[in-house]
N, C-alpha and C. Protein backbone atom coordinates (compact mmCIF):
# COMPACT_ATOMS: atom_id res chain seq x y z
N UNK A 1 0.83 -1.19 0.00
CA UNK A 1 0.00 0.00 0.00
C UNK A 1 0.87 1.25 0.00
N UNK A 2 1.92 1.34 0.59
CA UNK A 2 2.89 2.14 0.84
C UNK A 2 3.37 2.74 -0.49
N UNK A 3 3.81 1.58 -1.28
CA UNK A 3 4.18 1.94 -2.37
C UNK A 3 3.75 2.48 -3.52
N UNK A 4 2.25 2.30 -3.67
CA UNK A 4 1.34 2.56 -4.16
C UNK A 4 1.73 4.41 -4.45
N UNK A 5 1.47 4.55 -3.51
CA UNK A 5 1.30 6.48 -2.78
C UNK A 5 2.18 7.35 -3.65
N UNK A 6 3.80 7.00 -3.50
CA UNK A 6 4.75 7.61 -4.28
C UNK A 6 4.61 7.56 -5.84
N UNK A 7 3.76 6.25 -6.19
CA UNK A 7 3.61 6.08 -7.73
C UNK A 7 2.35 7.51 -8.42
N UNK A 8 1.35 6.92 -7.20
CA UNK A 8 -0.24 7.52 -7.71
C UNK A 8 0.67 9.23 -7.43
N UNK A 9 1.25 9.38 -6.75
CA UNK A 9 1.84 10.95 -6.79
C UNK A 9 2.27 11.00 -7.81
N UNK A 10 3.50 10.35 -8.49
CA UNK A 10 4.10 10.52 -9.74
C UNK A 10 3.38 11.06 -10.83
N UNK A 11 2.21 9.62 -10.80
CA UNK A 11 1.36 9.81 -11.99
C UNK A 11 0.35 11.19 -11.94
N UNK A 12 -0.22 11.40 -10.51
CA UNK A 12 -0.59 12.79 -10.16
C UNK A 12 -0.01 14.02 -11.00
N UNK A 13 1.22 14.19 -10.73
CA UNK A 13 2.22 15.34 -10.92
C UNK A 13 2.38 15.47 -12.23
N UNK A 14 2.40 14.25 -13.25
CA UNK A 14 2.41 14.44 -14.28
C UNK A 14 1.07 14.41 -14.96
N UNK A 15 0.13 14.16 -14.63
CA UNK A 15 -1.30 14.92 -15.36
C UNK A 15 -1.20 16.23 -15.28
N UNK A 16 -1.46 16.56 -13.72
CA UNK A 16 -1.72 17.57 -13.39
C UNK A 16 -1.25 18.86 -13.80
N UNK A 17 0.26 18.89 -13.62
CA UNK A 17 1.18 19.67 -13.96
C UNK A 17 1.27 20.78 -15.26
N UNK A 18 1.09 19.59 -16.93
CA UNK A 18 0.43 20.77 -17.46
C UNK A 18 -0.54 21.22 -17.71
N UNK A 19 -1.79 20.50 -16.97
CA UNK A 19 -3.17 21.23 -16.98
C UNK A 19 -3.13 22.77 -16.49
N UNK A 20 -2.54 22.18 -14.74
CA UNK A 20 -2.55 23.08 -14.38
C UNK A 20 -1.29 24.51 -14.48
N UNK A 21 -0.38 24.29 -15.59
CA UNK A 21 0.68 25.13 -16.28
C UNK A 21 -0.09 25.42 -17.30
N UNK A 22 -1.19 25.31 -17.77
CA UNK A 22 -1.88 25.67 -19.00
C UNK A 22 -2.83 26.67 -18.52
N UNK A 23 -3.20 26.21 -17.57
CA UNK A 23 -4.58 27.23 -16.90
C UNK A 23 -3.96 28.27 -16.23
N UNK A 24 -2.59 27.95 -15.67
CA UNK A 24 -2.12 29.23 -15.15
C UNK A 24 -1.95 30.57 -16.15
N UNK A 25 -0.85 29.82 -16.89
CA UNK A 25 -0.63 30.80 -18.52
C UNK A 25 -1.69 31.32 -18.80
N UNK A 26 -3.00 30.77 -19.08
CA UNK A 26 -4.11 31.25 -19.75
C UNK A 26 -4.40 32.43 -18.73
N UNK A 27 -4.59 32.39 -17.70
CA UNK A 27 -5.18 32.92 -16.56
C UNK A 27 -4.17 34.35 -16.30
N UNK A 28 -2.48 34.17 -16.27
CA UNK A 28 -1.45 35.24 -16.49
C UNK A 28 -1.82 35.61 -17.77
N UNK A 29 -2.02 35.34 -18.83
CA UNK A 29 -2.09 36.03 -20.25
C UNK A 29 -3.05 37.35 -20.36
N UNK A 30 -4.08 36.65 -19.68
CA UNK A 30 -5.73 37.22 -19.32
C UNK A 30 -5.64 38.84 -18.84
N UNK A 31 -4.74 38.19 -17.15
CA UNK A 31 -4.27 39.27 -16.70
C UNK A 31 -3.39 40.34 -16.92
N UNK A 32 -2.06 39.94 -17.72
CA UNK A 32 -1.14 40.99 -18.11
C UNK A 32 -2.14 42.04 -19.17
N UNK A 33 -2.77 41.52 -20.07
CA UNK A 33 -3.79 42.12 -21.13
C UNK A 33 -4.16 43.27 -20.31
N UNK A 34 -5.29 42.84 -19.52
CA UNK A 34 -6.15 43.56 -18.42
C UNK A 34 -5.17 44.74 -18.12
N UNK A 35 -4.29 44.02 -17.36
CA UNK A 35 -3.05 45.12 -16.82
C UNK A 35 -2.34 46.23 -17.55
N UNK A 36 -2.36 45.98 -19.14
CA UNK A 36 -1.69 46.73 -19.97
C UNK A 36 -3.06 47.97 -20.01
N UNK A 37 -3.93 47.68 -20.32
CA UNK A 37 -5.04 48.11 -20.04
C UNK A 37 -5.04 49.26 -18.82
N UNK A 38 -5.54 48.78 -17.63
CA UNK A 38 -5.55 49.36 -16.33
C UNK A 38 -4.19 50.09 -15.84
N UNK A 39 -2.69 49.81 -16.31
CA UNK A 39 -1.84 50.19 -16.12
C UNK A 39 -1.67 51.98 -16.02
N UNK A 40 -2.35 52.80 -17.22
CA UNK A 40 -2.92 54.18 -17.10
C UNK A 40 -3.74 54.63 -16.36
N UNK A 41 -4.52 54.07 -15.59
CA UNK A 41 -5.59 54.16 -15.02
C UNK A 41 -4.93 54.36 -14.06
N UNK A 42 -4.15 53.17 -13.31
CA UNK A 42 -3.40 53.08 -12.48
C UNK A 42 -2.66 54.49 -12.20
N UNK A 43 -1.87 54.58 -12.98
CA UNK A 43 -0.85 56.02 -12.89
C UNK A 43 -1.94 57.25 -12.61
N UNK A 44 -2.94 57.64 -13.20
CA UNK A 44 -3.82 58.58 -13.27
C UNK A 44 -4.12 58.65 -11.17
N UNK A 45 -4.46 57.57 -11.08
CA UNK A 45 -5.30 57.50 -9.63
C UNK A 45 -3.96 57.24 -9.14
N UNK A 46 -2.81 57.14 -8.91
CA UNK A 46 -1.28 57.34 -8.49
C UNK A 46 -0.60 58.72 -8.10
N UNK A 47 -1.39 59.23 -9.14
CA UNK A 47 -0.96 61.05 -9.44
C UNK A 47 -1.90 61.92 -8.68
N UNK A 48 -3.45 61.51 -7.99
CA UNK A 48 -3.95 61.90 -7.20
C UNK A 48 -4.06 62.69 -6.15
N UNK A 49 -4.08 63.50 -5.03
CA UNK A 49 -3.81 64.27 -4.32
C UNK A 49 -4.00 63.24 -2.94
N UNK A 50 -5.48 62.75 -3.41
CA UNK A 50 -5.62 62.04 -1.70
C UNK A 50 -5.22 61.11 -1.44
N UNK A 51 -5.03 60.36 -2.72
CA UNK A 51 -3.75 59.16 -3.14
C UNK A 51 -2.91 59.07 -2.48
N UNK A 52 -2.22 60.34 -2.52
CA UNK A 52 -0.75 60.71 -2.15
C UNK A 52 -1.18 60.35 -0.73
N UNK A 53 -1.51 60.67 -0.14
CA UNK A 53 -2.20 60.89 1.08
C UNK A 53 -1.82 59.38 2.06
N UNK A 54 -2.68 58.84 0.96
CA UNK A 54 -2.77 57.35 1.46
C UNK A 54 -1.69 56.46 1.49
N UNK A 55 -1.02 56.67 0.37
CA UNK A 55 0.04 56.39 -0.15
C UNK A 55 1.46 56.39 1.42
N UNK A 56 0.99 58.09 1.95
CA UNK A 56 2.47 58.17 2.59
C UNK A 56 1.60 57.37 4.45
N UNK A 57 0.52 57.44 4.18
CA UNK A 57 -0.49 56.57 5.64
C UNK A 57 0.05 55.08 4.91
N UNK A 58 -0.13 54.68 4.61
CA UNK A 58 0.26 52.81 4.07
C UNK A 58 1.36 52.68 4.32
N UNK A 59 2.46 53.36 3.41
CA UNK A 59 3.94 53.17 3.88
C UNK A 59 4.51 53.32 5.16
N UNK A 60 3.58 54.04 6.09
CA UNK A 60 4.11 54.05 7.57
C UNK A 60 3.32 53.08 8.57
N UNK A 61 2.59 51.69 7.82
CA UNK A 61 1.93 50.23 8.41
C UNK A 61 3.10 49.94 8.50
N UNK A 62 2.61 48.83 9.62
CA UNK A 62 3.53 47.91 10.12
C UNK A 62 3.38 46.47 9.19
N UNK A 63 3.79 45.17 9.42
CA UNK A 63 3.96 44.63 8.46
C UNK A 63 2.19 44.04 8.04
N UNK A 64 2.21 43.27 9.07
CA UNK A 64 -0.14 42.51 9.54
C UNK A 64 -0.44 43.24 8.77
N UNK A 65 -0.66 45.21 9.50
CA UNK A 65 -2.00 45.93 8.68
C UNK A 65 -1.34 45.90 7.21
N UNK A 66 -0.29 45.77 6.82
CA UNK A 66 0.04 46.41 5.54
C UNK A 66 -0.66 45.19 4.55
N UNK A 67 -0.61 43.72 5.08
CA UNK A 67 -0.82 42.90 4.08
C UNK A 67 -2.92 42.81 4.19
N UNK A 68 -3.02 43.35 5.56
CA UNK A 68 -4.64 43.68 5.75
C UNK A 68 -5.22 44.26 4.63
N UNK A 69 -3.97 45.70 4.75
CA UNK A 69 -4.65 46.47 3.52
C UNK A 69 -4.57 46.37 2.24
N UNK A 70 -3.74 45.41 1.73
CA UNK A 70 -3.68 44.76 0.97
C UNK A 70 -4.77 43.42 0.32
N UNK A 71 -5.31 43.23 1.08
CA UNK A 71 -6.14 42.01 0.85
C UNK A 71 -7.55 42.28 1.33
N UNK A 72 -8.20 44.08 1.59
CA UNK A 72 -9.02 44.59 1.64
C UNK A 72 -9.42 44.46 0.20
N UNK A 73 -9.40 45.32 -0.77
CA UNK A 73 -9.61 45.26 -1.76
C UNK A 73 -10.27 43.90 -2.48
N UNK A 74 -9.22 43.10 -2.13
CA UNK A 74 -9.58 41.45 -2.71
C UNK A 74 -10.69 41.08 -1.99
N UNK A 75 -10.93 41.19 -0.82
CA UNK A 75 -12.42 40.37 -0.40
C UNK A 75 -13.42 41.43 -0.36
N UNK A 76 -13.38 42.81 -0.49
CA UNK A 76 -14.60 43.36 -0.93
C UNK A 76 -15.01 43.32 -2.68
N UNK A 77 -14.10 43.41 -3.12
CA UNK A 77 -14.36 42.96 -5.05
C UNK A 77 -14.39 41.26 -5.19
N UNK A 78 -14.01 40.53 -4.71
CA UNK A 78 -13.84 39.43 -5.33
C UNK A 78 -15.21 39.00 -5.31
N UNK A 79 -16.35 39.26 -4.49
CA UNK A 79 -17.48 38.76 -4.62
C UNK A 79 -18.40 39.34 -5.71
N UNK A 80 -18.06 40.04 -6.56
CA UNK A 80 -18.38 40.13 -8.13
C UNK A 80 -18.00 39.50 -8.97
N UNK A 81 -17.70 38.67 -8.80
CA UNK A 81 -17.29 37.20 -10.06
C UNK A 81 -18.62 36.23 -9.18
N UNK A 82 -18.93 36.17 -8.35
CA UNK A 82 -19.87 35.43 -8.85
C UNK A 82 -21.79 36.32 -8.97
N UNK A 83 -21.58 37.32 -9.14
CA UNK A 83 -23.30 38.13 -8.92
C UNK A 83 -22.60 38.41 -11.00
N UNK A 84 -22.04 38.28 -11.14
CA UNK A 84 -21.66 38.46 -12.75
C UNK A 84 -21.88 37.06 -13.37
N UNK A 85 -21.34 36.72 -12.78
CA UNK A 85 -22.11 35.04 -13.14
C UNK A 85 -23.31 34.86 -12.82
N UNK A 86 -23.95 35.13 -12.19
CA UNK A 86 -25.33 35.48 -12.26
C UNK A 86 -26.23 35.91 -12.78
N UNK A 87 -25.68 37.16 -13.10
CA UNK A 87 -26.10 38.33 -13.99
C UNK A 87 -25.98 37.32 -15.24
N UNK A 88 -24.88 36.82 -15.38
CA UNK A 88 -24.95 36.28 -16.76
C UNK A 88 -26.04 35.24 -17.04
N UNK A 89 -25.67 34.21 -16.27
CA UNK A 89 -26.49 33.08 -16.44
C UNK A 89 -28.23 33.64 -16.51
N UNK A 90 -28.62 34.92 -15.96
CA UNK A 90 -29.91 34.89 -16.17
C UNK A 90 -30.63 35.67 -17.19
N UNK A 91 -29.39 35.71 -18.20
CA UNK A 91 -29.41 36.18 -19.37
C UNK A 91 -29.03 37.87 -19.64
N UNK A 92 -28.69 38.56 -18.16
CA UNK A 92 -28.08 39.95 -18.63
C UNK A 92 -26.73 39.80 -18.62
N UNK A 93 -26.11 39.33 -19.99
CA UNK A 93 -24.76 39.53 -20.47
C UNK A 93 -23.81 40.95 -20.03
N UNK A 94 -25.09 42.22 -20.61
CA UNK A 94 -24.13 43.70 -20.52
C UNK A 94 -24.04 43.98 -19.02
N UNK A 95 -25.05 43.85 -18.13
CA UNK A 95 -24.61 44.28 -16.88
C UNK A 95 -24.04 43.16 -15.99
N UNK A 96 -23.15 42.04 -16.29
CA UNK A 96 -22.36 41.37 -16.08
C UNK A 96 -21.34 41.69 -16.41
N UNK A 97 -20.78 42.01 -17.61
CA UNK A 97 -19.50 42.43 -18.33
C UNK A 97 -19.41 44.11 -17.51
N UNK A 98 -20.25 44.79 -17.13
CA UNK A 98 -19.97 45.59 -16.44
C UNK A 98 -19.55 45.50 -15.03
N UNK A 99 -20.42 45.05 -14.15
CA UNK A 99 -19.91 44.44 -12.86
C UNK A 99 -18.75 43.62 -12.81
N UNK A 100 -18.28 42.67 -14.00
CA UNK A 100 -17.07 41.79 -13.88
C UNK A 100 -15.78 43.28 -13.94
N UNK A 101 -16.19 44.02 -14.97
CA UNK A 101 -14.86 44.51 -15.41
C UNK A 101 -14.70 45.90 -14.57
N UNK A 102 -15.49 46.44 -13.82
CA UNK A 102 -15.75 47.15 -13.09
C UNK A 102 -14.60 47.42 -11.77
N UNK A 103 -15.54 45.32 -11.29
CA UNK A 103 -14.63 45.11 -10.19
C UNK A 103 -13.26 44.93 -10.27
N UNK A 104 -12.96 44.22 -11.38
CA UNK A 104 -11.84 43.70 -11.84
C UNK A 104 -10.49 44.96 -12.10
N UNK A 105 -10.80 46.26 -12.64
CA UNK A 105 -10.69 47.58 -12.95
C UNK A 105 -10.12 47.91 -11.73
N UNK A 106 -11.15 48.13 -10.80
CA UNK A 106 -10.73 48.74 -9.06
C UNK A 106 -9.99 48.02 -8.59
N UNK A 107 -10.40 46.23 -8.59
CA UNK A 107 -9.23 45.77 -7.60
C UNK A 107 -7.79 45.54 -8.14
N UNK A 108 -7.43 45.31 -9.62
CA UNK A 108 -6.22 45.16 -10.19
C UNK A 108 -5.39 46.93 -9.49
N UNK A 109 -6.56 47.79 -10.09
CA UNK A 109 -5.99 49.17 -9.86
C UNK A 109 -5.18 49.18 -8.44
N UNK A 110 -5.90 48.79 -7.26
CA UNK A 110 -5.91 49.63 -6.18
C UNK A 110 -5.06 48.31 -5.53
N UNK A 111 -5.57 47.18 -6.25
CA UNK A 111 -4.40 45.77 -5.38
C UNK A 111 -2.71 46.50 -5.64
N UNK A 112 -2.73 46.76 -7.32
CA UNK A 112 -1.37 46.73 -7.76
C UNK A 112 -1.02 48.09 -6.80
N UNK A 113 -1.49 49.20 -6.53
CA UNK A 113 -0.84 50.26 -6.28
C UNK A 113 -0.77 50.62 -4.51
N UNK A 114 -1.47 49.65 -3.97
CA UNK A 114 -1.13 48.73 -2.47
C UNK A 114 -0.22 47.90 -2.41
N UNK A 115 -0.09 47.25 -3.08
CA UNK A 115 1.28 46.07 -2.98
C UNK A 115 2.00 46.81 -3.09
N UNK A 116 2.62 47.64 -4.66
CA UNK A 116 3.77 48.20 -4.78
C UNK A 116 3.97 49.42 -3.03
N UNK A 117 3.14 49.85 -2.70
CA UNK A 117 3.84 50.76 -1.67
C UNK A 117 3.99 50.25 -0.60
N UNK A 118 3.10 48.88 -0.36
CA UNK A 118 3.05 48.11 0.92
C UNK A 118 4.75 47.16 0.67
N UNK A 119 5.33 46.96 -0.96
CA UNK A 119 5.84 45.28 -0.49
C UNK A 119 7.06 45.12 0.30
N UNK A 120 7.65 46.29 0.69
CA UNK A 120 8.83 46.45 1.31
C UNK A 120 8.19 46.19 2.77
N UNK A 121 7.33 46.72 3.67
CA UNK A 121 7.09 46.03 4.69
C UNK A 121 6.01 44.60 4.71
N UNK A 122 5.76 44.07 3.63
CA UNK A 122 5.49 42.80 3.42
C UNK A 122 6.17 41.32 3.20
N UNK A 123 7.80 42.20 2.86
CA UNK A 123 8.64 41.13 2.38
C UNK A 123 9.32 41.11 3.59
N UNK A 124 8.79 41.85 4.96
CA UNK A 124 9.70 41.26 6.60
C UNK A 124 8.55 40.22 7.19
N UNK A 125 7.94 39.80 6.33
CA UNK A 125 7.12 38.72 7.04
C UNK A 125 7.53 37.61 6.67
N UNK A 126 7.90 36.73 7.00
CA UNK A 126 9.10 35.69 6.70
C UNK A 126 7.59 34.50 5.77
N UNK A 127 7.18 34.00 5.91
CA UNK A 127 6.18 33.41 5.49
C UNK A 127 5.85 33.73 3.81
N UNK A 128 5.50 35.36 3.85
CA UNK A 128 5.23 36.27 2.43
C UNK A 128 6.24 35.95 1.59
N UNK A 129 7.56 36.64 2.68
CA UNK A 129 8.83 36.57 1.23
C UNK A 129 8.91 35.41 0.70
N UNK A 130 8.61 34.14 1.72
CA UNK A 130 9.15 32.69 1.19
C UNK A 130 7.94 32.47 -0.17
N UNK A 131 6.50 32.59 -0.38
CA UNK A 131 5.70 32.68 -0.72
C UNK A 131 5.98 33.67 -2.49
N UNK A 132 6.48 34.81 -1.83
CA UNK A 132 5.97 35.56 -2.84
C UNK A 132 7.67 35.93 -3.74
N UNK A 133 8.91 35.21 -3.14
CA UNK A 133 9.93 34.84 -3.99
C UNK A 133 9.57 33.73 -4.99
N UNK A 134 8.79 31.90 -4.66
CA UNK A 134 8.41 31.42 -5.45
C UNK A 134 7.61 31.89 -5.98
N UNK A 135 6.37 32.58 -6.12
CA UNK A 135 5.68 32.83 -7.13
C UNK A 135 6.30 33.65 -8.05
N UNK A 136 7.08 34.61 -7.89
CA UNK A 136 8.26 35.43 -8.62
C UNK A 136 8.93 34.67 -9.92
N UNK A 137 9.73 33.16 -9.08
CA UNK A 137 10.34 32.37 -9.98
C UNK A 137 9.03 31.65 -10.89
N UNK A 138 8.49 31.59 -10.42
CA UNK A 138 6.89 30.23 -11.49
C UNK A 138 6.51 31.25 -12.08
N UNK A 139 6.35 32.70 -12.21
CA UNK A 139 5.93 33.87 -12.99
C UNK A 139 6.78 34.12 -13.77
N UNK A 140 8.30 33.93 -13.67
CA UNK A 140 9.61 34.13 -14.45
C UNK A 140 9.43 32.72 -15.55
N UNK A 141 8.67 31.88 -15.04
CA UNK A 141 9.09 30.63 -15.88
C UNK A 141 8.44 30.17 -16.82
N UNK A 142 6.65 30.82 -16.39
CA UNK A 142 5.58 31.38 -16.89
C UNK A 142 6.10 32.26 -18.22
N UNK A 143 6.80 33.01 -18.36
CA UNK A 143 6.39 34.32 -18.78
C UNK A 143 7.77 33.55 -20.11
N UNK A 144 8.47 32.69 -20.13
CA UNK A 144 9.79 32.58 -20.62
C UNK A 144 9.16 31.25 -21.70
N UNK A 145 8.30 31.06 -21.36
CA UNK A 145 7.12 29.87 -22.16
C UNK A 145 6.87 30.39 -23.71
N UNK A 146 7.16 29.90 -24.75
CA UNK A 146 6.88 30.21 -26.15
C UNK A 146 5.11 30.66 -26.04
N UNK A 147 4.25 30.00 -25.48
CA UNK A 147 2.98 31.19 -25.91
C UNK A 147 3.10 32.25 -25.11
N UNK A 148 3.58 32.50 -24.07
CA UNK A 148 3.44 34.24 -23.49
C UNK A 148 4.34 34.95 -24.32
N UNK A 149 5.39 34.19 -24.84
CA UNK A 149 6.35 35.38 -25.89
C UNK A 149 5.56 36.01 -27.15
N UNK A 150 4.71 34.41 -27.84
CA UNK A 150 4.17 34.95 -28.82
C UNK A 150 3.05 36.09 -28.74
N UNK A 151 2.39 35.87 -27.59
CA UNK A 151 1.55 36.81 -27.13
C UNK A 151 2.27 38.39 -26.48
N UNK A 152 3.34 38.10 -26.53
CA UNK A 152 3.85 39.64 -26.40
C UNK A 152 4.31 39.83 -27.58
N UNK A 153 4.81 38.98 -28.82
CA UNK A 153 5.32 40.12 -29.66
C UNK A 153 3.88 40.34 -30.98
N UNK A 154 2.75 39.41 -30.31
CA UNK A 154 1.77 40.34 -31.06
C UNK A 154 1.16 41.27 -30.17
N UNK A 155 1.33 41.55 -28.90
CA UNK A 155 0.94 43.07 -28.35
C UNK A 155 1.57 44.09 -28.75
N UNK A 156 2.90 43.54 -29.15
CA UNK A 156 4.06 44.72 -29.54
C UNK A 156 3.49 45.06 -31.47
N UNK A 157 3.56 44.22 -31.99
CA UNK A 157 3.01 44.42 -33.27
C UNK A 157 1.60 44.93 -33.53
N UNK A 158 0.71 45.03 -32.43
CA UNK A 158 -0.35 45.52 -32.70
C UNK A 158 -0.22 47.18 -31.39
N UNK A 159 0.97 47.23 -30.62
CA UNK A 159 1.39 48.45 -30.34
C UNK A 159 1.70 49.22 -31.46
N UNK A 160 2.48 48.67 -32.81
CA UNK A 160 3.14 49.64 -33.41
C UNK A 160 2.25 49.48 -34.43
N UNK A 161 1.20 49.15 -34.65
CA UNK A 161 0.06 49.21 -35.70
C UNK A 161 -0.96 50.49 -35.55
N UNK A 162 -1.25 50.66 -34.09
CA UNK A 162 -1.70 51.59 -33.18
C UNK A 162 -0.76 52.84 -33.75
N UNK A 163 0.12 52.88 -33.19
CA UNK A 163 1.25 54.20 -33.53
C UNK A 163 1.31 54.34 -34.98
N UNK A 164 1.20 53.66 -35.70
CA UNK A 164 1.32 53.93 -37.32
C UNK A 164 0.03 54.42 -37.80
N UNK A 165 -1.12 53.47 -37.51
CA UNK A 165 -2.77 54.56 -37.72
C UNK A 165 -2.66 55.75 -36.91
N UNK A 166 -2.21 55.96 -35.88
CA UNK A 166 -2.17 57.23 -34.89
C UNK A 166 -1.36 58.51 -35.99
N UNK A 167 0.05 57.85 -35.97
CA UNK A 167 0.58 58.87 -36.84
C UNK A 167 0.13 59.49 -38.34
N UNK A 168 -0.59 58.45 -38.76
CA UNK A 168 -1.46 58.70 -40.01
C UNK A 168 -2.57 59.60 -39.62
N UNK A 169 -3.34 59.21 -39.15
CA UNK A 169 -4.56 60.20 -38.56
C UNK A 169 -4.12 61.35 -38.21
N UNK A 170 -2.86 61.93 -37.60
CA UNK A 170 -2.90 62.99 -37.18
C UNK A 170 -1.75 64.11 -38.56
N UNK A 171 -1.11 63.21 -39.00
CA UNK A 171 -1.03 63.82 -40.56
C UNK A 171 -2.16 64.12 -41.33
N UNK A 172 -3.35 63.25 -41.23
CA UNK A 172 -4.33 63.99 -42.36
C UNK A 172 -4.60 64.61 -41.71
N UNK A 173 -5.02 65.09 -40.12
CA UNK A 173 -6.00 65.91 -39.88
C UNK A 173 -4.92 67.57 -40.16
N UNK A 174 -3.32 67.14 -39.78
CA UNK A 174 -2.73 68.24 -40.31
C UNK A 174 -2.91 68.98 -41.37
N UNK A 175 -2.88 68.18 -41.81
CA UNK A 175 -2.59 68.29 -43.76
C UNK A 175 -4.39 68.93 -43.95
N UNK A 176 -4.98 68.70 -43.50
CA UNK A 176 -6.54 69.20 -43.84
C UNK A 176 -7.04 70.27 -43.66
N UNK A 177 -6.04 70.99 -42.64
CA UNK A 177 -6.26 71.84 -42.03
C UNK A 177 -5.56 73.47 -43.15
């Protein structure tokens, strides 16, 4: 029976592994998108006055409240993934896609721009750093994967597709003038 255990793990690890390396990717792909997205948004509500505010109140938490305030955000938004699923399933598609992307909008916004000021007193919590160094490396290993490359160098090719209609458009409107 004993022996059994180490095998059924084996065989475990290797199903599992790239399911769940597939769903991650999909799931990071999803998000960097989003993020490229929200990333302005971000800066805009960064540049804020009361922001600032908060900004220099957070950085002077201790390590607990800092990851508190950190993981505020996440359990007051996260319960809009499922009233959006809801919304959906009972056939209102648009005010689902609003509530999903809504929440999704605020908490990427306000998670990312809490972590970044919180992670220096987050990374003296011995538990976090150990935690949030591996996810660092599986995000490095993630990201070094032939579909996240290909998926960045068509963000980059459809960046400079953007800039080439941009620069066109604003030549004719020159030129029209």
């Amino acid at each position: 029976m004993t022996e059994r255990v180490p095998i059924l793990r084996s065989i475990l690890r290797r199903v599992l592994r790239p399911v769940v390396t597939v769903l991650a990717l999909a799931y990071f792909l999803i998000d960097a998108l989003v993020y490229w997205v929200v990333r302005p948004f971000a800066g805009w509500i960064g540049r804020l006055r009361v922001f600032a505010r908060v900004a220099g109140w957070a950085a002077g938490l201790r390590p607990y409240p800092a990851l508190a305030l950190v993981l505020l955000p996440l359990a007051i938004l996260e319960p809009a993934k499922p009233v959006a699923a809801w919304l959906f399933a009972t056939g209102r598609p648009w005010p689902a896609l609003l509530v999903l992307g809504g929440a999704e909008l605020a908490k990427l916004t306000l998670v990312e721009r809490l972590f970044h000021l919180t992670r220096p007193k987050l990374l003296t919590i011995p538990w976090f750093a150990w935690v949030y160094v591996r996810a660092v490396r599986w995000l490095d290993w993630l990201k070094a994967l032939p579909p996240w490359q290909a998926v960045l160098r068509a963000a980059r090719r459809l960046r400079e597709a953007g800039r080439r209609v941009a620069a066109r458009v604003k030549a004719w409107q020159g030129g029209g003038r």
